[in-house]
Protein backbone atom coordinates (compact mmCIF):
# COMPACT_ATOMS: atom_id res chain seq x y z
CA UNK A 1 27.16 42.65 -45.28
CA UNK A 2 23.98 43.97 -43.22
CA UNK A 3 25.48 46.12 -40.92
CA UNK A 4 22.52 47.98 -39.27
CA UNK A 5 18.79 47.21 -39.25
CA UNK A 6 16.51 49.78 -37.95
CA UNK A 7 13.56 48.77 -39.30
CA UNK A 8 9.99 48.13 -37.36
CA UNK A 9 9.12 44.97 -38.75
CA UNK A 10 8.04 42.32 -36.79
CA UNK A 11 9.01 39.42 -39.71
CA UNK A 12 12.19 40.28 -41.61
CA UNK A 13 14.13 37.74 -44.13
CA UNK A 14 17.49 38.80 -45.10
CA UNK A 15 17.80 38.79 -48.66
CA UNK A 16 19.86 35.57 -50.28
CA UNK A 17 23.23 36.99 -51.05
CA UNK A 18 24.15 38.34 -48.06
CA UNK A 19 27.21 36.84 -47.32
CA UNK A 20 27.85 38.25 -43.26
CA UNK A 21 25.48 39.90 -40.31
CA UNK A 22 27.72 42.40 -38.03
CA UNK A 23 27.98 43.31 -34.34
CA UNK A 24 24.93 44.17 -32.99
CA UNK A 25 23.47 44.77 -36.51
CA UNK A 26 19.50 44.13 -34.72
CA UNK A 27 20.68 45.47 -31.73
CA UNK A 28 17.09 46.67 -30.00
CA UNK A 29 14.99 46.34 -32.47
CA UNK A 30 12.02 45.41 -29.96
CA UNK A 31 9.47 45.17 -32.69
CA UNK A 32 11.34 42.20 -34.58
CA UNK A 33 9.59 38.72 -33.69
CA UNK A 34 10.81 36.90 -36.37
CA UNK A 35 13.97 36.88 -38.52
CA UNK A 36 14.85 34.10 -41.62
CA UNK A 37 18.97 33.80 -42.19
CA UNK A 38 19.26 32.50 -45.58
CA UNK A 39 21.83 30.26 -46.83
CA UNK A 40 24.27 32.48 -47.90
CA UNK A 41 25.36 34.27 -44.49
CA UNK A 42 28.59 32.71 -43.56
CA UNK A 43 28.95 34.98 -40.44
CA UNK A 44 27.09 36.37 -37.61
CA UNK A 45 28.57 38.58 -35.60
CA UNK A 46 28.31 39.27 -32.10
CA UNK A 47 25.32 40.64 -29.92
CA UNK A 48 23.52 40.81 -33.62
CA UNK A 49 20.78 40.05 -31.33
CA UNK A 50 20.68 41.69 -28.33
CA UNK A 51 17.71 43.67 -27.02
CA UNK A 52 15.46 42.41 -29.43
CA UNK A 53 12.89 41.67 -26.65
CA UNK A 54 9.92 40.56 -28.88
CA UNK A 55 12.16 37.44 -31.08
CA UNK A 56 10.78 34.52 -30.60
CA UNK A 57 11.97 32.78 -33.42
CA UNK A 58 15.14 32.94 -35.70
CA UNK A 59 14.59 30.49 -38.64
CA UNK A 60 17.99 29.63 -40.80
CA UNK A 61 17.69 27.85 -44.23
CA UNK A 62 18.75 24.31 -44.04
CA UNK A 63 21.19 24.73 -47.38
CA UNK A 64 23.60 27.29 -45.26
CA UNK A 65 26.45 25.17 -44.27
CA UNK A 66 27.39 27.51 -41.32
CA UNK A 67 24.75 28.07 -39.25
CA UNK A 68 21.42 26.08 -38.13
CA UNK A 69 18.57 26.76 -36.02
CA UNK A 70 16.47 24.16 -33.44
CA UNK A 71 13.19 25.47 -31.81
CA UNK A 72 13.43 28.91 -32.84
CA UNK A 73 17.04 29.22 -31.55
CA UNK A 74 20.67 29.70 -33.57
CA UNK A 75 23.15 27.08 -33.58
CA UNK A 76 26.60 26.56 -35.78
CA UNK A 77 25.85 24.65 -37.91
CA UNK A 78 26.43 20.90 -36.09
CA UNK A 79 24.84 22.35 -33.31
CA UNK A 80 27.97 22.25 -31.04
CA UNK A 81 27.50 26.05 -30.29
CA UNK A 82 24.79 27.80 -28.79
CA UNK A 83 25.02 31.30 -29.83
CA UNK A 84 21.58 32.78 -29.26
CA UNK A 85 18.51 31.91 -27.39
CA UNK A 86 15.78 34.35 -28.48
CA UNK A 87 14.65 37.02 -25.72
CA UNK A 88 10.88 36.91 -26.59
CA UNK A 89 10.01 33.36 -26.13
CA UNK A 90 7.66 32.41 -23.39
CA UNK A 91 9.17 29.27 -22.19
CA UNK A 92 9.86 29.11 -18.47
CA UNK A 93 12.35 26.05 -18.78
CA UNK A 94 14.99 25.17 -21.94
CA UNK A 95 17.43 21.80 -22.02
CA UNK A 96 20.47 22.56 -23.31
CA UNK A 97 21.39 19.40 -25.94
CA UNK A 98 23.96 16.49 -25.45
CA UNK A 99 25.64 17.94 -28.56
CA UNK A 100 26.50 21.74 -27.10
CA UNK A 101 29.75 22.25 -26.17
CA UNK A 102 29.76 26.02 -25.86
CA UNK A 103 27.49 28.73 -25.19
CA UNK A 104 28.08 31.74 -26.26
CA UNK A 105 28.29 34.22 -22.98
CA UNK A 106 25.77 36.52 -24.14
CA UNK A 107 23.22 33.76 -25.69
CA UNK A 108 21.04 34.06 -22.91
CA UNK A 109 21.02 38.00 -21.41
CA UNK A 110 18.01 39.05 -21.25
CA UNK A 111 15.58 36.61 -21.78
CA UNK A 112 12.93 37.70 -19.05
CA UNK A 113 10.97 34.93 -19.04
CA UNK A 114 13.83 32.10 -19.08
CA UNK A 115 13.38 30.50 -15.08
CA UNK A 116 15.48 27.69 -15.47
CA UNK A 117 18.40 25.73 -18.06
CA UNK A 118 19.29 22.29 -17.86
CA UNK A 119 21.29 20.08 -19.74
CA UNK A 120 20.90 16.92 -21.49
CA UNK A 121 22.22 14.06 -19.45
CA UNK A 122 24.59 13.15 -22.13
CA UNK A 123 26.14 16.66 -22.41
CA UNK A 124 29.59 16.56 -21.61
CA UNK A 125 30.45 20.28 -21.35
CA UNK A 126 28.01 21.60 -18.79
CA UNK A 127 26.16 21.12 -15.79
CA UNK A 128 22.99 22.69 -14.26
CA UNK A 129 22.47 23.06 -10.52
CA UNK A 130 18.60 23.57 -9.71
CA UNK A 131 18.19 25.97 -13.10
CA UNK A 132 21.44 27.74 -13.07
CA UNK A 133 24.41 26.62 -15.68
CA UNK A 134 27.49 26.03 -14.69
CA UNK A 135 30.69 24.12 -16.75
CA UNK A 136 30.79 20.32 -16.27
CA UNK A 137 32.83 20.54 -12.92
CA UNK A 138 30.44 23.48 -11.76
CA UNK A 139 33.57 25.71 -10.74
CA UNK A 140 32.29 28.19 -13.62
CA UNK A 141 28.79 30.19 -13.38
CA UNK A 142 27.76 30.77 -16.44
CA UNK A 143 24.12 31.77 -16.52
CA UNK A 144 21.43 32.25 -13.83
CA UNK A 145 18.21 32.75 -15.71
CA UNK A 146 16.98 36.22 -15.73
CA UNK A 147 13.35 34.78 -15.26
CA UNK A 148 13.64 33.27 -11.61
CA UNK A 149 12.13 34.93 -8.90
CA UNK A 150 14.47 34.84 -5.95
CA UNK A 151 15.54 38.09 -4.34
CA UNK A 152 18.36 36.16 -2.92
CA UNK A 153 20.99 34.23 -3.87
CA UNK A 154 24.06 32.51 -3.08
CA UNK A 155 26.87 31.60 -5.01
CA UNK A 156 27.53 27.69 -4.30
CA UNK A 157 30.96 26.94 -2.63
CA UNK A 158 33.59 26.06 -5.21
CA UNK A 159 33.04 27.81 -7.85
CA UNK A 160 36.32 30.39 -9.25
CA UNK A 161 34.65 32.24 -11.62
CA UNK A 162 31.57 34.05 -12.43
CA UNK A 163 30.92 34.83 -16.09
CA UNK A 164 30.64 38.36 -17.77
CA UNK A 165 26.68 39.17 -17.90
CA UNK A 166 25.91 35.74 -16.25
CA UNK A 167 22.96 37.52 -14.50
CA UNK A 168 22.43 40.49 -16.72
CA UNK A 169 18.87 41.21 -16.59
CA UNK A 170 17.90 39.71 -13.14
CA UNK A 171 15.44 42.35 -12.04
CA UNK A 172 14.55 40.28 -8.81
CA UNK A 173 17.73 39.93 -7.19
CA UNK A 174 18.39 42.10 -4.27
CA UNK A 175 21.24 40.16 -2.54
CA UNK A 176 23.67 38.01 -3.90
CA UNK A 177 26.39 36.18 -1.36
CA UNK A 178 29.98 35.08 -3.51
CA UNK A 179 31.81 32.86 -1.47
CA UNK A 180 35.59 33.27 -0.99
CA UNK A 181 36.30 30.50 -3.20
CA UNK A 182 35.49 33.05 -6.12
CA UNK A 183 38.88 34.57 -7.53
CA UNK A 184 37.06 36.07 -10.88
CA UNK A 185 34.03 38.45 -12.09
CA UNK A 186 33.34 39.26 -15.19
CA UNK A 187 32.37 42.69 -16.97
CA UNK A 188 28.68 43.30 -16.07
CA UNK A 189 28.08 39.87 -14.75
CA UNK A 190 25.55 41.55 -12.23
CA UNK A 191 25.13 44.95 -13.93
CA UNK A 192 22.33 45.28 -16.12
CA UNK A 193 22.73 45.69 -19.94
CA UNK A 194 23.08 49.21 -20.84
CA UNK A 195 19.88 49.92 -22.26
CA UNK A 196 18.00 48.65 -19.12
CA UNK A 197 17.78 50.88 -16.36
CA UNK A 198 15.93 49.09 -13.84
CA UNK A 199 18.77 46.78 -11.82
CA UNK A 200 17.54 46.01 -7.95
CA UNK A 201 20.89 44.38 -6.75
CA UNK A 202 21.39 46.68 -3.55
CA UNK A 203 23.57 43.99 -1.24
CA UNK A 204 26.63 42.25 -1.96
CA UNK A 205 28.84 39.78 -0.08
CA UNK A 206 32.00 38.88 -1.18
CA UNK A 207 35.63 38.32 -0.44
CA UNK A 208 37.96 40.64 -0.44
CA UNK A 209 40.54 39.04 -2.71
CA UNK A 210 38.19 38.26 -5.25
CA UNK A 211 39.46 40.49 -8.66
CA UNK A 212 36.70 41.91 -9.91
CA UNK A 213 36.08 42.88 -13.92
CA UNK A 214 34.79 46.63 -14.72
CA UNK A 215 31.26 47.33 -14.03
CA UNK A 216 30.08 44.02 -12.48
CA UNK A 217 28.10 45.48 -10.45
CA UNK A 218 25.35 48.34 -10.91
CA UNK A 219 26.56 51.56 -8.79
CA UNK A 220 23.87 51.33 -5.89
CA UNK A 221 25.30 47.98 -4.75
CA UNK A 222 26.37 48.30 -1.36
CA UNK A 223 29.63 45.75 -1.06
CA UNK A 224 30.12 44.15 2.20
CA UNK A 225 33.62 41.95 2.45
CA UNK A 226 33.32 38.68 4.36
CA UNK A 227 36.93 38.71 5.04
């Protein structure tokens, strides 16, 4: 099992016969740009990934009958799960394929330069409203791409929950407006990951009888209740 990496290489290939990657086993290495998963890893772990603001590419060998990789980015293996996108690519917009029918909740924190997501027309599992994912029925946030611009936003009427980390790393946003119809926050949804200091969410609207996870939002955030 790799358990930790702490290496400074930008191109690392796990060695065949590893059989599992764990929890956060990359977790901010910012030199790594490019990382081979050979066919023998039967598990990744979660947040293996995270931080590693320089990936641009995470290649999987075709033979391993677990995982896969499209573009650079890691997939199960029938490329029903989206589990991470890397932080270091360049591309403003990505299309989320008909055959997703989850994404992992942290598969897309803190990719800076990530402006908008939309789905495939044939996707059955999620929705995009202009660049931001939501589930199918758009009553779930999910995502709202660290690399758009706005300093404000509001929450569209009718969604009921907001994801954990759904806009970790959104260094623009100054204001964000949650409409009533909101009954759940996640951990850190607007809170910046812990590593990254910088968070310039000062003014929040919301309801008062919206339940609200730990640390959602970073400490500086002044709350004002609409009701």
């Amino acid at each position: 099992m790799l358990v930790q990496y702490r290496g400074n290489s930008e191109n690392v290939t796990i060695p065949e016969g590893v059989t599992s990657i764990g929890d956060k086993a990359f977790n901010y290495c910012v030199s790594l740009t490019n990382v081979t998963i050979p066919a023998s890893v039967a598990y990744i772990g979660d947040f293996v990934f995270r931080g590693c603001s320089s990936l641009i590419n995470i290649t999987v060998d075709t033979r391993n009958n677990e995982y896969s990789s499209m573009e650079g980015i890691l997939f199960n293996k029938d490329r029903t799960i989206l589990i991470k996108y890397p932080e270091g690519k360049q591309e403003r917009i990505y299309n989320i394929p008909s055959s997703v029918a989850t994404v992992k909740y942290w598969a897309f924190w803190n990719c800076g330069s990530l402006a908008s997501i939309t789905v495939d027309i044939q996707n059955t599992a999620y929705s995009s409203v202009e660049g931001v994912l939501f589930n199918k029925d758009k009553t779930v946030l999910i995502c709202y791409p660290a690399g758009r611009q706005e300093s404000t936003y509001t929450i569209p009427a009718g969604v009921i929950s907001i994801n954990g980390g759904a806009f970790v790393h959104c260094l623009s946003l100054a204001s964000i407006t949650i409409p009533s119809s909101v009954t759940s926050i996640g951990d850190y949804a607007f809170n910046n990951d812990v590593y990254i200091v910088t968070n310039n969410l000062r003014t929040v609207t919301i309801s008062r009888k919206t339940a609200i996870d730990n640390n959602a939002f970073p400490a500086q955030a002044e709350i004002t209740y609409s009701d």
